[in-house]
Protein backbone atom coordinates (compact mmCIF):
# COMPACT_ATOMS: atom_id res chain seq x y z
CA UNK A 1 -137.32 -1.49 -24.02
CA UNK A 2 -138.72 -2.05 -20.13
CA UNK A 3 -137.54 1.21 -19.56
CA UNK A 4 -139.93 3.33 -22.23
CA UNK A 5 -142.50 0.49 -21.19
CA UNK A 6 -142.16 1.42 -17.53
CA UNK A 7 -142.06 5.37 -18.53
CA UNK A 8 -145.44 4.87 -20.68
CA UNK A 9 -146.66 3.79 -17.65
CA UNK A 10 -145.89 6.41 -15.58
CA UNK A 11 -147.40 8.89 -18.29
CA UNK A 12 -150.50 7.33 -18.18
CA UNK A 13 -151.25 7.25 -14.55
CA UNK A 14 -149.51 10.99 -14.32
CA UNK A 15 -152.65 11.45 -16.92
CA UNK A 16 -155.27 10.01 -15.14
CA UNK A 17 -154.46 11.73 -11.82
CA UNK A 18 -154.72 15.20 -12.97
CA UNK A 19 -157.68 14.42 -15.16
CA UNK A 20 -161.29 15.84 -14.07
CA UNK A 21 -163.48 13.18 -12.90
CA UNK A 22 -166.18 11.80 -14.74
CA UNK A 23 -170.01 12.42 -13.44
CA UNK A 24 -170.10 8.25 -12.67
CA UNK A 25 -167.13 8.89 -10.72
CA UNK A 26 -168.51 12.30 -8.59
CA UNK A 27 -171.97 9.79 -8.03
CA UNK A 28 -170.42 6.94 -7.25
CA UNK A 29 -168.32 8.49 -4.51
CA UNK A 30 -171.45 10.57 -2.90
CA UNK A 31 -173.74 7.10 -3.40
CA UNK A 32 -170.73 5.73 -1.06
CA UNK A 33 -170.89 8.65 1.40
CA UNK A 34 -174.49 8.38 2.16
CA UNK A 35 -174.31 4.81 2.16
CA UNK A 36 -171.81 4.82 4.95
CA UNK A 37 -173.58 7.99 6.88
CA UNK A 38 -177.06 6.36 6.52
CA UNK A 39 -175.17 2.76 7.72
CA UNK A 40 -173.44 4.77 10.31
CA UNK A 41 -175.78 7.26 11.42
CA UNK A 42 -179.50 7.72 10.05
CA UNK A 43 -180.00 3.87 10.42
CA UNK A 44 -178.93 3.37 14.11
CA UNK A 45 -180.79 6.44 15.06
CA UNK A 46 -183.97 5.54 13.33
CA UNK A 47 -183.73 2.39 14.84
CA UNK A 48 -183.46 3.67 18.18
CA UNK A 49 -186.48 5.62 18.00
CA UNK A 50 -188.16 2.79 16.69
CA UNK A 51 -186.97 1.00 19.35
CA UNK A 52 -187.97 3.69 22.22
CA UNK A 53 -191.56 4.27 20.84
CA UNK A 54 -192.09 0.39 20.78
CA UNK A 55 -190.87 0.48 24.65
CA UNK A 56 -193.71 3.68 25.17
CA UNK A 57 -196.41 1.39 23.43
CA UNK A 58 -195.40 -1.60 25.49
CA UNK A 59 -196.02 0.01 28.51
CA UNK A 60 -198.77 1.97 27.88
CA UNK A 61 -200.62 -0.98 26.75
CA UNK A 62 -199.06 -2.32 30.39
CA UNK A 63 -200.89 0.22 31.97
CA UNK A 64 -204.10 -0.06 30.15
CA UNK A 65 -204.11 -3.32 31.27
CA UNK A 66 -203.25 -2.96 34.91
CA UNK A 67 -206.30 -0.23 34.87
CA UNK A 68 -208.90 -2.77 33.68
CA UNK A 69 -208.70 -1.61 30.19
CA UNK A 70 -209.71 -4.12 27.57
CA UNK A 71 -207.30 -4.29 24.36
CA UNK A 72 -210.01 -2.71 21.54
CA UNK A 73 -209.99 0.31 24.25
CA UNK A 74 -206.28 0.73 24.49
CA UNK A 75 -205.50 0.49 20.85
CA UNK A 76 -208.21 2.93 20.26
CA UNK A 77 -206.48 5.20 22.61
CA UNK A 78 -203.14 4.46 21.61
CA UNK A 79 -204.03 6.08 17.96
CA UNK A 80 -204.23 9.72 19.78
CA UNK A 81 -201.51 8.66 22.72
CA UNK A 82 -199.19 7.87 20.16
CA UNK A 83 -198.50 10.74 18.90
CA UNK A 84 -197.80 12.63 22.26
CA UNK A 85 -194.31 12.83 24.04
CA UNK A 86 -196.21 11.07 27.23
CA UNK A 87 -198.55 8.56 25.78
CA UNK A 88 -199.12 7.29 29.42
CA UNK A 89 -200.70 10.29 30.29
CA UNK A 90 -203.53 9.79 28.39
CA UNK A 91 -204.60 7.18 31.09
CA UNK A 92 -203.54 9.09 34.09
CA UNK A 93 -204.76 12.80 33.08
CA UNK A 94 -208.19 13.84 32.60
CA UNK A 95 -207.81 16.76 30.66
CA UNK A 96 -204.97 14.71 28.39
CA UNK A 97 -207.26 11.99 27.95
CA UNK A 98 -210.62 14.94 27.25
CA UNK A 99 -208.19 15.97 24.15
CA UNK A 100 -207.58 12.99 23.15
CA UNK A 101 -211.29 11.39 23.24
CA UNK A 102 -212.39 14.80 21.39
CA UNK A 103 -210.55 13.56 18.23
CA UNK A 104 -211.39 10.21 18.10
CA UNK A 105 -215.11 10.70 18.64
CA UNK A 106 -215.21 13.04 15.97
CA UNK A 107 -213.50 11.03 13.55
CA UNK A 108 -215.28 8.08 14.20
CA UNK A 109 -218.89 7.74 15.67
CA UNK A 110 -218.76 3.55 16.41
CA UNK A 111 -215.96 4.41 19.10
CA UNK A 112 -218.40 5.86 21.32
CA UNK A 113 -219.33 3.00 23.15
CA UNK A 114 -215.83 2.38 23.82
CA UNK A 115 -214.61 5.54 24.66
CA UNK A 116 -217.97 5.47 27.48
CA UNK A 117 -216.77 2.05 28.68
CA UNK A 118 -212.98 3.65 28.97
CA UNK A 119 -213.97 6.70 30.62
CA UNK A 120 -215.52 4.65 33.28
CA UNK A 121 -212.96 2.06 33.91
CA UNK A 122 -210.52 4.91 34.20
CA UNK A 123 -212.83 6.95 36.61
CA UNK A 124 -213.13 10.11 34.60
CA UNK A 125 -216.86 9.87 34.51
CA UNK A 126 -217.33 12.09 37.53
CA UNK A 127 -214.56 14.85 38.50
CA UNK A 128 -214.67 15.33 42.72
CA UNK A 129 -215.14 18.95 43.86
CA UNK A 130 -211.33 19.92 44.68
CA UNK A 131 -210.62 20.12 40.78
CA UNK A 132 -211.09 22.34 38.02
CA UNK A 133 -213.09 21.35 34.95
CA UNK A 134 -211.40 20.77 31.98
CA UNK A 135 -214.01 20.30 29.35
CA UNK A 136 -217.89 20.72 28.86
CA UNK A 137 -218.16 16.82 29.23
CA UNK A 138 -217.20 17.77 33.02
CA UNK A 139 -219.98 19.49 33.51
CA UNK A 140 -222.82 17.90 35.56
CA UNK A 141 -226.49 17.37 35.29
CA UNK A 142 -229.21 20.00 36.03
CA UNK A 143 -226.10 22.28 36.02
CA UNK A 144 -227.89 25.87 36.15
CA UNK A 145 -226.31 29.32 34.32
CA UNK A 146 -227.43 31.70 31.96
CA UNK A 147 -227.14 31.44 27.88
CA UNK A 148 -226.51 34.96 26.79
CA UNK A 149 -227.73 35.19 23.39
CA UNK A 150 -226.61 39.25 21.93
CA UNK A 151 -227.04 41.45 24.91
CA UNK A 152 -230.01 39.42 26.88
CA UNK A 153 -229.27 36.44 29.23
CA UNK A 154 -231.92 33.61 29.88
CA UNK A 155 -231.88 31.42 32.79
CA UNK A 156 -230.50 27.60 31.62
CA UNK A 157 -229.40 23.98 32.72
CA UNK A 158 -227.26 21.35 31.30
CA UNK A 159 -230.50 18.70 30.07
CA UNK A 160 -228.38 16.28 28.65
CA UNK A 161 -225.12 15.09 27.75
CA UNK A 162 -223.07 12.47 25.83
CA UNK A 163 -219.61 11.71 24.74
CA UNK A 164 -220.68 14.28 21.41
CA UNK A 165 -223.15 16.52 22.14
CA UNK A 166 -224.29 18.90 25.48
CA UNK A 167 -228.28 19.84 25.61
CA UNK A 168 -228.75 23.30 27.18
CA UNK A 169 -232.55 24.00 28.13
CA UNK A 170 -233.98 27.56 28.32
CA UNK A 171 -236.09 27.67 31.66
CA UNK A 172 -237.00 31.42 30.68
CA UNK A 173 -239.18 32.14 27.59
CA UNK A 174 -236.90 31.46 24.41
CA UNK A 175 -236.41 34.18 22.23
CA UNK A 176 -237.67 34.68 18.79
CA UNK A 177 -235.42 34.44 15.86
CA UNK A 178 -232.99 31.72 17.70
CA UNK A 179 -231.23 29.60 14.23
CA UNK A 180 -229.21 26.60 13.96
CA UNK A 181 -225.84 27.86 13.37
CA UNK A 182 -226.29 31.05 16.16
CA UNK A 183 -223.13 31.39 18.34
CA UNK A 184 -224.44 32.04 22.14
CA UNK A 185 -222.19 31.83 25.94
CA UNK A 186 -223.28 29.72 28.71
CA UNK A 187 -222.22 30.64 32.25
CA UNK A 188 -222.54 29.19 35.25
CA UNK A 189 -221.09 29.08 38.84
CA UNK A 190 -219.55 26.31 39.95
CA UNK A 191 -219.81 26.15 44.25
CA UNK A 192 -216.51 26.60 45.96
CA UNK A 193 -214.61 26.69 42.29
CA UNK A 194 -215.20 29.12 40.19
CA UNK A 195 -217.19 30.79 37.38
CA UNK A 196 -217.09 29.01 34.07
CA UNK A 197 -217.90 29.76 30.52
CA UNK A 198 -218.04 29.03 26.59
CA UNK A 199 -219.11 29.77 23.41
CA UNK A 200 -220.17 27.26 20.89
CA UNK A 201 -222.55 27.08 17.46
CA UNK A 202 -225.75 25.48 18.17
CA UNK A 203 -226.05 22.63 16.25
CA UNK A 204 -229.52 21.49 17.10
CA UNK A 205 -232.43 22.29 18.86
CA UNK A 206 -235.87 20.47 19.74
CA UNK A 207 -238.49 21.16 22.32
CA UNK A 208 -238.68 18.53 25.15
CA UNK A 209 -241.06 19.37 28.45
CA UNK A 210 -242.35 22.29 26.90
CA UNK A 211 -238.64 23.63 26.81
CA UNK A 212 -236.71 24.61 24.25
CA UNK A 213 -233.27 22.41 24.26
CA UNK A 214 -230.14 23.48 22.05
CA UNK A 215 -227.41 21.00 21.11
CA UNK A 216 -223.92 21.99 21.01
CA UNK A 217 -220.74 19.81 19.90
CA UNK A 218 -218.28 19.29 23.03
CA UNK A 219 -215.64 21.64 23.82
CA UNK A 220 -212.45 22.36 25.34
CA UNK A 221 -212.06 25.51 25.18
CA UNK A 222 -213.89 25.93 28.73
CA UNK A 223 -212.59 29.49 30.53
CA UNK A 224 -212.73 30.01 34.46
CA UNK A 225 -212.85 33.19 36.52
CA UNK A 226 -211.42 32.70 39.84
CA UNK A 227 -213.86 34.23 42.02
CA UNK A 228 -211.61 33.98 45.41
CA UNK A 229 -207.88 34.78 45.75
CA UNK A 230 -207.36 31.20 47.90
CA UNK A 231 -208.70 28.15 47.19
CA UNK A 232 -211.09 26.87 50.27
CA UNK A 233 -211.24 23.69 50.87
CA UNK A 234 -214.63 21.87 52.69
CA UNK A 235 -213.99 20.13 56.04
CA UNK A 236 -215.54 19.17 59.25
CA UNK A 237 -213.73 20.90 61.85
CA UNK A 238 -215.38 21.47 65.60
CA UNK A 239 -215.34 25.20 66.36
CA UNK A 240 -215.58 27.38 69.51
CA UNK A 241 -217.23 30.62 68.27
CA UNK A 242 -217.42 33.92 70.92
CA UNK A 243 -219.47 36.56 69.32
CA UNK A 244 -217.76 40.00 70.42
CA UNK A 245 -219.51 43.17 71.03
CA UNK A 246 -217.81 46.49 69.23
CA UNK A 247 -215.76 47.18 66.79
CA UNK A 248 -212.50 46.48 68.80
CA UNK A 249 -210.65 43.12 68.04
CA UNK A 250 -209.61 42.05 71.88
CA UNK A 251 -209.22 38.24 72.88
CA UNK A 252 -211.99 37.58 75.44
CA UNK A 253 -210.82 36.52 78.69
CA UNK A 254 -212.93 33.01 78.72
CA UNK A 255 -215.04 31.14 76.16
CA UNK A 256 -218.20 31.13 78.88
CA UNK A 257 -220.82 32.38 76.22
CA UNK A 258 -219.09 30.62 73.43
CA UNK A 259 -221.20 28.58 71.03
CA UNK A 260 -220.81 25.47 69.18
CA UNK A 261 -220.31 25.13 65.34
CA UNK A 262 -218.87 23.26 62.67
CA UNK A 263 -215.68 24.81 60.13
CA UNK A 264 -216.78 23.69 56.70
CA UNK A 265 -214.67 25.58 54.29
CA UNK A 266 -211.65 26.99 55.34
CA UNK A 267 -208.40 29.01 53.12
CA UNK A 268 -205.86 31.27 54.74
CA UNK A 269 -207.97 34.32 54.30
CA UNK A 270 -211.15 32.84 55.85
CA UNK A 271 -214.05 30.27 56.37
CA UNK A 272 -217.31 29.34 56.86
CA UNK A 273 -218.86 28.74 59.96
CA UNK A 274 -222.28 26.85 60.62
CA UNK A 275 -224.59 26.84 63.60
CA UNK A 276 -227.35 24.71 64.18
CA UNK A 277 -230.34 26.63 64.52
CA UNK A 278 -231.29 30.00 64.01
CA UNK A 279 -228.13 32.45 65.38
CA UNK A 280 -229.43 36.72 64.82
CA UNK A 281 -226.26 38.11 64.19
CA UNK A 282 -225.20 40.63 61.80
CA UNK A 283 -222.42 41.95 58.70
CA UNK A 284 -219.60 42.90 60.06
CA UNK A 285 -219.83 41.60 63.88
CA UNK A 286 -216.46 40.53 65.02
CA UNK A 287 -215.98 37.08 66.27
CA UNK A 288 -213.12 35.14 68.06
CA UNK A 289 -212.38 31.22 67.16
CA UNK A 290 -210.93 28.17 69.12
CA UNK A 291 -210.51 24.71 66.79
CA UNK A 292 -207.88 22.37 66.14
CA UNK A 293 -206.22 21.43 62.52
CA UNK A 294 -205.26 18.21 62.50
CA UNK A 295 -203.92 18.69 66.42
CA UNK A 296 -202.77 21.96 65.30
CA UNK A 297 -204.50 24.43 67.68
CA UNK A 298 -205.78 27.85 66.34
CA UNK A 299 -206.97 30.78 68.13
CA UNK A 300 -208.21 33.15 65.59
CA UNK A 301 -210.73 36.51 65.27
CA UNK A 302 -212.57 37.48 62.63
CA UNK A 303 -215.11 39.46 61.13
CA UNK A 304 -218.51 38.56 59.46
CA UNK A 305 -218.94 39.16 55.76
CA UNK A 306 -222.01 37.53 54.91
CA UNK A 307 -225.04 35.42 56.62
CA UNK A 308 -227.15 32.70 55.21
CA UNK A 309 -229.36 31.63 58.15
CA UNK A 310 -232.78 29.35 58.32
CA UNK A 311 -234.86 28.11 61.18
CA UNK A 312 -232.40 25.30 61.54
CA UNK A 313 -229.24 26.52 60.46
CA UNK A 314 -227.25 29.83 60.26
CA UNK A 315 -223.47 30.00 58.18
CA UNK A 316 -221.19 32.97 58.43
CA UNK A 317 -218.74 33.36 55.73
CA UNK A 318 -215.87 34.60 58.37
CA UNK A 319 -212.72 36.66 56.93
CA UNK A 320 -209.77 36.18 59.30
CA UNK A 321 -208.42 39.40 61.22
CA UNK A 322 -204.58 39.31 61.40
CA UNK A 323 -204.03 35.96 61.74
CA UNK A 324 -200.09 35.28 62.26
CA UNK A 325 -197.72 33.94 59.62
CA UNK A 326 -197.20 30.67 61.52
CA UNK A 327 -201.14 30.33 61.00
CA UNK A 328 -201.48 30.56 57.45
CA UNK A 329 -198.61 28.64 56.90
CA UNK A 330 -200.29 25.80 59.13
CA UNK A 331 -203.65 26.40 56.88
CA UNK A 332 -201.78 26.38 53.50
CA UNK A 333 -199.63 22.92 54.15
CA UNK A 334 -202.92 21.64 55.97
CA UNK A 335 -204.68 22.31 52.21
CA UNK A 336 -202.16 20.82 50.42
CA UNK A 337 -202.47 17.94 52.23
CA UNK A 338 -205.74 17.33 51.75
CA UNK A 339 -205.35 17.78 48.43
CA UNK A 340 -202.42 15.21 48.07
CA UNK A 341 -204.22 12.89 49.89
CA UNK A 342 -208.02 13.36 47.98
CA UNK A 343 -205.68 13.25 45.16
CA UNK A 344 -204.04 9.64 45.31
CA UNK A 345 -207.74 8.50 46.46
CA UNK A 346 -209.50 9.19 43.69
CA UNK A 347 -206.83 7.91 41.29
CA UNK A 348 -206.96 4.25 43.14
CA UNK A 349 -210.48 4.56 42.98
CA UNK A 350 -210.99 4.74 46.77
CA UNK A 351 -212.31 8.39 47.30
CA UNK A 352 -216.27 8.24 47.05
């Protein structure tokens, strides 16, 4: 009797083992799987991001604080930061924190004031000379160019600005037939940079001065042509300048008729030299410098390119004649210098 008992048994588990599951069964065991994947897996890892963006926020808001930011302004800038792989960088960066602002004043209005007050307290109200703009907010008052509107240009200046809008005022007779919604270029020159341009809708346009004024929304999208192959950079460097008579580039024997001036742009390919007073000299006269770069002493010729002279003043723009490689390597790390040092001054607020 145990025995059939015990071989009824056996039959019915033989039965069940090679019987198809049931679809309760086939869910139940893939609930279980992503139970224990989500447990072992998906919920750690979402954690840990969780986790890492809460440490970004924490010390964003850190440096927010640390840069005299109040807390409205760094959760307002936080919304935009957020949702880059550097958030920080919105607070360091000028052109990070341009792209960022853009948004958030176009989406809401009542942040202007705040977004003014931040700009300030993180000194990206004015840009120094030594770097490139970034966005038409950069550009500064009384800025002259030309707005090109079809195939005619007309002489123009930067009117007015403000965290939405830039006001572009015709100083030549407007043209006829100008409508809200006409796409036209403004150019302009920017000294010892570069020329910049962009296109944009006008939006608005009034008459203020006896001017005609269009309004344009704020852009980005602001192009550059680099107008020299190496950056100059403006200094005050004492200079020793020989004028030399013919077309032959010889070192002079002594410095006896050499005359003072003053370096105040300099690159590897050249510079610009300023007397005081009137100087008659001419395009392409050859010339032979003595100064020092930071104790560095250079002994270099040159020729004339161009002359902007006055009663009172006379500049050269000078292009260097075969100047050794030991030279330009001197002027290039000299530049970079600078620029390191102008640099870290103007982001502790120091540099005036």
């Amino acid at each position: 009797m145990n025995y059939q008992g015990g071989l009824d048994t056996f039959r019915e588990a033989t039965r069940y083992m090679f019987e198809a599951p049931s679809i309760s069964d086939v869910l139940f065991v893939l609930l279980s799987l992503s139970l224990a994947v989500g447990s072992l897996i998906i919920l750690p890892y979402v954690w840990s991001r969780y986790m890492s963006n809460m440490d970004l926020k924490k010390d964003f808001f850190h440096t927010g604080k640390s840069l005299g930011l109040s807390e409205a302004e760094i959760s307002m800038l936080w919304k935009c930061a957020s949702k880059t792989k550097e958030p920080v960088k919105v607070l360091q960066v000028k052109a990070v924190f341009e792209r960022c602002i853009n948004k958030l004043a176009k989406e809401d209005v009542s942040k202007i004031d705040l977004i003014t007050e931040a700009r300030k307290k993180l000194r990206f109200d004015t840009i120094p000379w030594f770097l490139p703009l970034t966005s038409t907010r950069d550009i500064d008052l009384y800025q002259t160019g030309f707005i090109t509107i079809g195939n005619t240009a007309y002489s123009a200046a930067v009117w007015d600005r403000n965290e939405l809008e830039l006001h572009l005022a015709l100083l030549d007779t407007p043209p006829g037939g100008l409508q809200i919604g006409d796409k036209v270029k403004f150019s302009f020159l920017r000294e010892g940079d570069g020329r910049y341009y962009f296109q944009s809708e006008v939006t608005k346009n009034y008459i203020e001065g006896g001017k005609l004024v269009l309004v344009f929304q704020h852009t980005d999208q602001l192009s550059k042509i680099q107008l020299r192959e190496s950056l100059r950079w403006r200094v005050k460097v004492p200079v020793k300048v020989q004028i030399l008579h013919g077309a032959v580039l010889t070192m002079p024997e002594n410095l006896e008729e050499a005359k003072d001036a003053v370096i105040e742009d300099i690159s590897v390919q050249g510079a610009r030299v300023c007397f005081r007073g009137f100087v008659d000299i001419k395009e392409e006269t050859k010339i032979y410098m003595v100064f020092q770069l930071k104790k560095y002493s250079m002994k270099a010729l040159g020729t004339v390119k161009n002359v902007r002279s006055s009663a009172d003043r006379t500049c050269l723009g000078v292009k260097f004649e075969d100047i050794s490689d030991e030279d330009e390597d001197h002027i290039r790390k000299f530049i970079t210098e600078e620029q390191r040092e102008l640099l870290k001054a103007y982001k502790m607020g120091e540099l005036k």
